[in-house]
Structure formats: C-alpha cells, structure tokens
N, C-alpha and C. Protein backbone atom coordinates (compact mmCIF):
# COMPACT_ATOMS: atom_id res chain seq x y z
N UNK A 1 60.17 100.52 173.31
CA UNK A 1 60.05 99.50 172.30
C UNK A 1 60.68 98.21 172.82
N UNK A 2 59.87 96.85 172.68
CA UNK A 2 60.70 95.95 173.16
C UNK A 2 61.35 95.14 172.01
N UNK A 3 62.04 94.32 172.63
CA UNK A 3 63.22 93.52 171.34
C UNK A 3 62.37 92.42 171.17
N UNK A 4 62.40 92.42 169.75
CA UNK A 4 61.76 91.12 168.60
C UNK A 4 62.74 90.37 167.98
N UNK A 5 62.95 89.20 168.65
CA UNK A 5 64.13 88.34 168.33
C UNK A 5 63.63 87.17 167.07
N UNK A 6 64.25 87.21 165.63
CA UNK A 6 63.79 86.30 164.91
C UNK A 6 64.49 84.65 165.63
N UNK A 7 63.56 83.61 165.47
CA UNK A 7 63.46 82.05 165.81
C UNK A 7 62.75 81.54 165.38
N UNK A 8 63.07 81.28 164.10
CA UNK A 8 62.06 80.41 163.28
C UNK A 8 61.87 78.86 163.42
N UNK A 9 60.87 78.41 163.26
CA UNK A 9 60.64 77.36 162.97
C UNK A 9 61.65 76.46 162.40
N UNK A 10 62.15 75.49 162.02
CA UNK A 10 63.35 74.77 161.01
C UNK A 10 61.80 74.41 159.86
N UNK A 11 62.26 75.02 158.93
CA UNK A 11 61.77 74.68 157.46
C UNK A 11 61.46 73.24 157.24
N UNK A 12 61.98 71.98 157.96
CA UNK A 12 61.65 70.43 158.06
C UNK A 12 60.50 70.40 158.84
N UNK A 13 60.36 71.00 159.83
CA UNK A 13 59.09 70.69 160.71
C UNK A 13 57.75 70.66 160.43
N UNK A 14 57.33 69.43 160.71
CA UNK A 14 55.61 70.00 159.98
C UNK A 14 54.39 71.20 160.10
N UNK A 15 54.94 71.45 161.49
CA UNK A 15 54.30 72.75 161.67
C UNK A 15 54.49 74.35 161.24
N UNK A 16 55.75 74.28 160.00
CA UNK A 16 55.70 74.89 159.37
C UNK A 16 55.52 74.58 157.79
N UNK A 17 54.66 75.39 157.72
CA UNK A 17 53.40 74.53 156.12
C UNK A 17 54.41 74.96 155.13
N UNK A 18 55.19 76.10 155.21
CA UNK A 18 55.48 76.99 154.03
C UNK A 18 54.65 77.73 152.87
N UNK A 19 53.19 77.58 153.21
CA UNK A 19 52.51 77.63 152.71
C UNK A 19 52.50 79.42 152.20
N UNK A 20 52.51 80.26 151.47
CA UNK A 20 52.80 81.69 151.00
C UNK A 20 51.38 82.24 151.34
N UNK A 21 51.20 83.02 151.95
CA UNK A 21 50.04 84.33 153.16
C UNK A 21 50.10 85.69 152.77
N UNK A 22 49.47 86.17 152.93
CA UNK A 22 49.19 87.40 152.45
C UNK A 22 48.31 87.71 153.50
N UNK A 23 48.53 88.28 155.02
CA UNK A 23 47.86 88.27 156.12
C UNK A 23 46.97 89.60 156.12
N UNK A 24 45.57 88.82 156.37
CA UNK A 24 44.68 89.94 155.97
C UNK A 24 43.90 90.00 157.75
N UNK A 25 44.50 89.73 158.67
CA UNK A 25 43.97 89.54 159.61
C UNK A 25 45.33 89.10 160.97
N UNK A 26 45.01 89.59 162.28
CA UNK A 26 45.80 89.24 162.97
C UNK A 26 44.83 88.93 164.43
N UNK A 27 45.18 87.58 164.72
CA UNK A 27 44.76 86.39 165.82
C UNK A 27 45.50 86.62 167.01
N UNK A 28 44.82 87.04 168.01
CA UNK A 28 45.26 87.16 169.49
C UNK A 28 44.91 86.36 170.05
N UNK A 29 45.68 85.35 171.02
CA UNK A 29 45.86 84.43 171.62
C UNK A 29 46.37 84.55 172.86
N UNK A 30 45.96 83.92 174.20
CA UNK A 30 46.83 83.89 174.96
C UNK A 30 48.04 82.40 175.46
N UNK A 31 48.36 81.95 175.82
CA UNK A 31 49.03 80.58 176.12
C UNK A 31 48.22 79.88 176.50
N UNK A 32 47.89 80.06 177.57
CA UNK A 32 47.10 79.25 178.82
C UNK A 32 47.72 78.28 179.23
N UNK A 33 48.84 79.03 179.42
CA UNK A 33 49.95 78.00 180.07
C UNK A 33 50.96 79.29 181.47
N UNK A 34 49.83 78.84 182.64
CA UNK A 34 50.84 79.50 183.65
C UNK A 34 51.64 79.04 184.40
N UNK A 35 52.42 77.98 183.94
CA UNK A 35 53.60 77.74 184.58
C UNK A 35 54.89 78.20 184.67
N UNK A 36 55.62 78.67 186.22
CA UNK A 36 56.76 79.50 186.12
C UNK A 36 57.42 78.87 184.81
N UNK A 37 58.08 79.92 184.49
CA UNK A 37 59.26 80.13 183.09
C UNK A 37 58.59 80.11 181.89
N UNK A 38 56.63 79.83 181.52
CA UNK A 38 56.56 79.75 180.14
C UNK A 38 56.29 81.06 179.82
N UNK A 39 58.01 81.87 179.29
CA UNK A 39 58.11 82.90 179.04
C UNK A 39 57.64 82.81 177.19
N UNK A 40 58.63 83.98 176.63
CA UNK A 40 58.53 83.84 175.47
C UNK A 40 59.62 82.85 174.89
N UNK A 41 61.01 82.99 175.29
CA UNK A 41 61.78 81.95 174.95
C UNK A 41 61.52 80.28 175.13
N UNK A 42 60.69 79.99 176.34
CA UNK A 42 60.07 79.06 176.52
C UNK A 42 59.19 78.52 175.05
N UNK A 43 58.35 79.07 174.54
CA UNK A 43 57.58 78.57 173.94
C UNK A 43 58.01 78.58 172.33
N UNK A 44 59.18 79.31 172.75
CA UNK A 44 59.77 79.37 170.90
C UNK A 44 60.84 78.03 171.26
N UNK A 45 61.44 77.67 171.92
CA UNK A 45 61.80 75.77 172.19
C UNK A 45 60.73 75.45 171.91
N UNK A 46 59.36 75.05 172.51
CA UNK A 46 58.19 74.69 172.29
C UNK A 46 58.01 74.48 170.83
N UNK A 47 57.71 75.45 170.24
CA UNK A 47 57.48 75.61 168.99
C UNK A 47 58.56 74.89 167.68
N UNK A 48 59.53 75.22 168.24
CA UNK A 48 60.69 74.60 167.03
C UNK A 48 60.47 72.85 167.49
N UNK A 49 60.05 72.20 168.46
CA UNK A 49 60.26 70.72 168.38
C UNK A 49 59.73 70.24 167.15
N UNK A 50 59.99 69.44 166.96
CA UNK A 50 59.69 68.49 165.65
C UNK A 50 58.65 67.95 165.70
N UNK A 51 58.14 67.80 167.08
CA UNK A 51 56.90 66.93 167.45
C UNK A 51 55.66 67.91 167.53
N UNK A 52 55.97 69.02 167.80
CA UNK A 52 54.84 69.74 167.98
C UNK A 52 53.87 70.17 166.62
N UNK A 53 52.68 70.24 166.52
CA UNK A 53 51.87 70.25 165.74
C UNK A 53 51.53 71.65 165.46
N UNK A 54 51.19 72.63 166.48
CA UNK A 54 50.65 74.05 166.15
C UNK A 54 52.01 75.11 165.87
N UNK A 55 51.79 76.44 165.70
CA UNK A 55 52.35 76.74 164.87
C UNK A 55 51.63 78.52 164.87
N UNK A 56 52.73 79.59 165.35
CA UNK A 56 52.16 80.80 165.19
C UNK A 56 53.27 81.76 165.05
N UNK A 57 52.90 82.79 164.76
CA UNK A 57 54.15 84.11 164.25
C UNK A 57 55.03 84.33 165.28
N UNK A 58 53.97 85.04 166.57
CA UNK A 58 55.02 85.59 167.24
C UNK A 58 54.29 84.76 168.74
N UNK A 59 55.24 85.07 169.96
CA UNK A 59 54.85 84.81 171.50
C UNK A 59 55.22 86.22 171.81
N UNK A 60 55.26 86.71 173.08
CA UNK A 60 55.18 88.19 174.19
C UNK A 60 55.26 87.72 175.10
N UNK A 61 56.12 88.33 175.64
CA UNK A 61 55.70 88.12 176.94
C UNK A 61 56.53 90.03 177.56
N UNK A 62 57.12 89.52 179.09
CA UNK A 62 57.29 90.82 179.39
C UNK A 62 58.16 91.54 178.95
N UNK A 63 59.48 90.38 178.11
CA UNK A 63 60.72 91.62 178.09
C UNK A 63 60.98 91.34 176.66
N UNK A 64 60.41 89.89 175.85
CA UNK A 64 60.73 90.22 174.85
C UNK A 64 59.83 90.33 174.15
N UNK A 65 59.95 89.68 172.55
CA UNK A 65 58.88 88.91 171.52
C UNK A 65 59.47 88.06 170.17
N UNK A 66 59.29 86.41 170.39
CA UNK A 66 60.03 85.73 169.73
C UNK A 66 59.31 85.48 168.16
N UNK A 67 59.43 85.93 167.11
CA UNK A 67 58.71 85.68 165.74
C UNK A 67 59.27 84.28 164.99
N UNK A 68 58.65 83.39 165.01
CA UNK A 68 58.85 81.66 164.56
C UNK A 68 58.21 81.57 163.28
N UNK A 69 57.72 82.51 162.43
CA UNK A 69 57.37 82.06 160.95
C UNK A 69 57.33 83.62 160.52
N UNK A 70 58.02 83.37 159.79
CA UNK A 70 58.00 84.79 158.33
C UNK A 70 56.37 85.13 157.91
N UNK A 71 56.17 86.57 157.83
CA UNK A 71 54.55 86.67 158.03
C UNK A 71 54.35 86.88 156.93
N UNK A 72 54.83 85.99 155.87
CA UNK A 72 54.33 85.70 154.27
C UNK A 72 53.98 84.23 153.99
N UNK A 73 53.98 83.53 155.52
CA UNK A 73 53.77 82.13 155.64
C UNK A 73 52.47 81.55 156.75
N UNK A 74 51.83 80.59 156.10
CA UNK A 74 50.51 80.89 157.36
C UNK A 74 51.29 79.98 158.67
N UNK A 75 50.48 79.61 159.84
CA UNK A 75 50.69 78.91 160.68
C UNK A 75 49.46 78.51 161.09
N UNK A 76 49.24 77.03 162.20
CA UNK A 76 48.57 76.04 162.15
C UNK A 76 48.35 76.89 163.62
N UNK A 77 47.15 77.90 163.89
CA UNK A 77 47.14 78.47 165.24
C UNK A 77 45.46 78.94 165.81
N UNK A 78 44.74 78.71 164.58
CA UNK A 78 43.18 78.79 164.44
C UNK A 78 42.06 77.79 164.78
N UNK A 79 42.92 76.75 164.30
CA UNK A 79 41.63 75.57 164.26
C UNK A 79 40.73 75.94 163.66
N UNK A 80 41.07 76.41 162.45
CA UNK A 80 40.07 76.01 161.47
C UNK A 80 40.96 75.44 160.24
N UNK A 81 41.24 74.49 160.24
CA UNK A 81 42.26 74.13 158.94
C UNK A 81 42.77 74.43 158.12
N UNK A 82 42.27 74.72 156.94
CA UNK A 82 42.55 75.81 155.98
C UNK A 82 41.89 76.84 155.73
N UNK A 83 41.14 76.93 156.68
CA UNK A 83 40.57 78.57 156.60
C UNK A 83 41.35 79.69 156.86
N UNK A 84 40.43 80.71 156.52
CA UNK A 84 41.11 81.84 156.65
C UNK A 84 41.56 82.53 158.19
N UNK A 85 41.31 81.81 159.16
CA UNK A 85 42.38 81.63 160.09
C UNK A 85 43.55 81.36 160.32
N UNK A 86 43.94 80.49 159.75
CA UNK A 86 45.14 79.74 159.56
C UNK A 86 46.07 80.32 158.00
N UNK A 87 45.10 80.76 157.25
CA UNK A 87 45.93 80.78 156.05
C UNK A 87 45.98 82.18 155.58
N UNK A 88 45.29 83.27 156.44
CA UNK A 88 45.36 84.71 155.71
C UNK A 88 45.54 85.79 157.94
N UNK A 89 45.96 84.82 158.52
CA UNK A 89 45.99 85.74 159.77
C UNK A 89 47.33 85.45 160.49
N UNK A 90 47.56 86.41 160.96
CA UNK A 90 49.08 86.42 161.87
C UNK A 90 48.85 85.79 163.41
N UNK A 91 49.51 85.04 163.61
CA UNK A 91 49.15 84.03 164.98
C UNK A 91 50.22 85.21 166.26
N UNK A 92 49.15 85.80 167.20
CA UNK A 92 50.20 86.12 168.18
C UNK A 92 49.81 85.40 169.32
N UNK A 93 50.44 84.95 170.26
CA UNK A 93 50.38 84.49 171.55
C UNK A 93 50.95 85.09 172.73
N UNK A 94 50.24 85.30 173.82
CA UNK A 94 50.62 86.46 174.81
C UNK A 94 50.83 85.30 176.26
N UNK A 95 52.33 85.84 176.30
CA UNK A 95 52.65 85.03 177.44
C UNK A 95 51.84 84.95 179.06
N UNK A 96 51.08 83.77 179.79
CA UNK A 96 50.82 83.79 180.99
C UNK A 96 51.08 83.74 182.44
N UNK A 97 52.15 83.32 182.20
CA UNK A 97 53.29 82.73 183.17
C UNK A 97 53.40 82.88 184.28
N UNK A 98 52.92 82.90 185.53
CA UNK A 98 52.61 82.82 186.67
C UNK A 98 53.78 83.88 187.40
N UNK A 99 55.17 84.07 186.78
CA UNK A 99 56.12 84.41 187.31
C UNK A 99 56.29 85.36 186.38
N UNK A 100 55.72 86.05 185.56
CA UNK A 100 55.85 87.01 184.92
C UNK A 100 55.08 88.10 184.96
N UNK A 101 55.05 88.76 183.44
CA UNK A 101 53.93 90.36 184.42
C UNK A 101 53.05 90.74 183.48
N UNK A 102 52.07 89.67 183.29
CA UNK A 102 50.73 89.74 181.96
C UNK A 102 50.52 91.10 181.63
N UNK A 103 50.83 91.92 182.28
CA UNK A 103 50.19 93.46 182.22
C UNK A 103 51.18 93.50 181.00
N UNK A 104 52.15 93.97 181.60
CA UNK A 104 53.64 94.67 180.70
C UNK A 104 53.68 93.65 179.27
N UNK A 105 52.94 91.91 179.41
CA UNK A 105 53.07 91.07 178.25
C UNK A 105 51.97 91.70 176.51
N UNK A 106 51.10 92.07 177.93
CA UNK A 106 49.99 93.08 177.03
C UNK A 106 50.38 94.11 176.41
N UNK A 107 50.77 94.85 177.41
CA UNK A 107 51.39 96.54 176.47
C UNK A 107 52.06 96.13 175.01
N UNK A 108 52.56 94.99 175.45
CA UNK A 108 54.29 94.77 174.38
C UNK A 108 53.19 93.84 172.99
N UNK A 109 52.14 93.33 173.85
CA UNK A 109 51.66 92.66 172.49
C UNK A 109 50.72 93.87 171.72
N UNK A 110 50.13 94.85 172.50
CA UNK A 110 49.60 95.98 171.71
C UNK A 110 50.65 96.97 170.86
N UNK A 111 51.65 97.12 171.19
CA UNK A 111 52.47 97.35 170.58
C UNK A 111 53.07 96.76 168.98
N UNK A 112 53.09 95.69 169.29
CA UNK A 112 53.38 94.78 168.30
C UNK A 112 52.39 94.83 167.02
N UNK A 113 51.21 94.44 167.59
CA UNK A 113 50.01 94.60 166.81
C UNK A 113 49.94 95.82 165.99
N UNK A 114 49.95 96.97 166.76
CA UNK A 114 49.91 98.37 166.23
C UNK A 114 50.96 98.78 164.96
N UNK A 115 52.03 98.16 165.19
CA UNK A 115 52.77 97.55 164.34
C UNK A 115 52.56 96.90 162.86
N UNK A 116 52.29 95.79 163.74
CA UNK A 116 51.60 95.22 162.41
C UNK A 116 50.72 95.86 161.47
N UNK A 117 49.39 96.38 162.17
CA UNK A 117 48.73 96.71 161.16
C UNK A 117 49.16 98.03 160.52
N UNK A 118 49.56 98.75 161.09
CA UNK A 118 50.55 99.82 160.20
C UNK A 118 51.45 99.00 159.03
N UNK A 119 52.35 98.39 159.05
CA UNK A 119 53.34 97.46 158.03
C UNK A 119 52.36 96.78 157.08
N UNK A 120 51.46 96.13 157.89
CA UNK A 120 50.56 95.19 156.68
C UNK A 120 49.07 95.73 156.28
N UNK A 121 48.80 96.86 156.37
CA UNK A 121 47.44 97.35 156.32
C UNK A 121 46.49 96.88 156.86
N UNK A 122 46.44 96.04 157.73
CA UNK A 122 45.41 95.44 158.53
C UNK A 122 44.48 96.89 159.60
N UNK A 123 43.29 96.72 159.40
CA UNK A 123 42.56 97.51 159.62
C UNK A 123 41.98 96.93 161.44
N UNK A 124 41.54 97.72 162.30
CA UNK A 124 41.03 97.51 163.62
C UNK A 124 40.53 96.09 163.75
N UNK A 125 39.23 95.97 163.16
CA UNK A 125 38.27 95.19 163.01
C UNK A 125 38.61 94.03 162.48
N UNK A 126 40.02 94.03 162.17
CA UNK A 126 40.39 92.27 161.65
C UNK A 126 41.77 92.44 162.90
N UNK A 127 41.35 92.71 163.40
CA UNK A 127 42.48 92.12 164.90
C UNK A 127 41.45 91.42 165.86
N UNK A 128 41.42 89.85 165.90
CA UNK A 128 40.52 89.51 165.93
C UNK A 128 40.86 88.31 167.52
N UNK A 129 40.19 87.83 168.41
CA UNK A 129 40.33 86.69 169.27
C UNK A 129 40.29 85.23 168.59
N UNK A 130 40.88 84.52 169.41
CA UNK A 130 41.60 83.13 168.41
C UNK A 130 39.76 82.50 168.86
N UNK A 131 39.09 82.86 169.61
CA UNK A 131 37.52 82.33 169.55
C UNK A 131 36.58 82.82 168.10
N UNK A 132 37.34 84.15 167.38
CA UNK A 132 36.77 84.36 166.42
C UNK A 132 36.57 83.23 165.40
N UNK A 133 38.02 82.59 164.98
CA UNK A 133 37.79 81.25 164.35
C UNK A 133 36.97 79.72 164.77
C-alpha cells in the first residue's frame, strides 16, 4: 500500500471552486510533464499556487500520492466547464517524470482507483480517460 498524504488546496485559491460533488465518475490523467523531479510533491506546490487555474484530487507517482481537494468537492481537471467532468468526477493525475518509474506510478494509481470505487461506488465503466470529456 502506498502513503496518501493529505495537501489541499488553500480554500482562497480559485482553483478550488468549493463547489459540493457527489463523484459519480473517476478521470485518469497523466501529467505530461517529464521533467526530472515532476514527482508527486512537485505538482501538489504546483497546484496550491494561487496563480494556477486547474485543479484535481489526487497526483501518483512512484512512492507516494498527494490528495489536494476533499472528494465531496469538484475540481477544474476536464475541460468541460461545468460538466459532468468537472463537477461529478474525481481528477487523478499519474506522475511522468523522466527520473521516476511510470510503471510502479501506475500500479499505485490502480490501486488508488480500486479504492476509490470500492469507498464511492463507482462502477468499472465510469473510470474513465481525461479524452473522455
């Protein structure tokens, strides 16, 4: 089992809506960012700036997994605005990082997932690619 470190968002930031979710769906993502160090701690700095606009549950990578919004809250990680991308699905992002080990980032995000949909009843078929939206 790997360690899921809570790092939320700051409640001021715009990229957290606060908006109340009821996640009927969970969004797999990868970074597409392979530059050494964009681990998972990397992108949860990322994520908490003030400036940044998007906005998702969790990152993975190989050793950990950082969760940045309470999954009763949507996040801005679909591109589809207020659709049901953004407002009824759990944003995960799977670390790429050139210096890391995508394989082991995978296991830990299937894990996670498996997770999830056990906790939130999310069924196979709504674990979905962020191209779905």
């Amino acid at each position: 089992m790997v360690k899921v470190i809570q790092d939320f968002i700051p409640r001021s930031n715009k990229n957290r809506p606060g908006n109340y979710m009821k996640p009927l769906y969970i969004t797999v993502h990868n970074t597409s960012n392979t530059s050494k160090g964009a681990d998972a701690a990397s992108h949860a700095a990322f994520v908490k700036r003030s400036s940044t606009a998007v906005s998702w549950h969790y990152t993975v990578d190989e050793n950990y997994i950082y969760q940045h919004l309470p999954l009763n809250e949507n996040g801005w990680h679909a591109g589809d605005g207020r659709g049901t991308g953004n407002m009824k699905s759990i944003g995960i992002e799977i670390c790429e990082n050139a210096d890391g080990n995508f394989e082991k980032a995978v296991e830990n995000a299937q894990w996670l997932i498996r997770q999830l949909m056990t906790d939130k009843g999310i069924p196979l078929s709504n674990v979905v690619p962020h191209k779905h939206w």
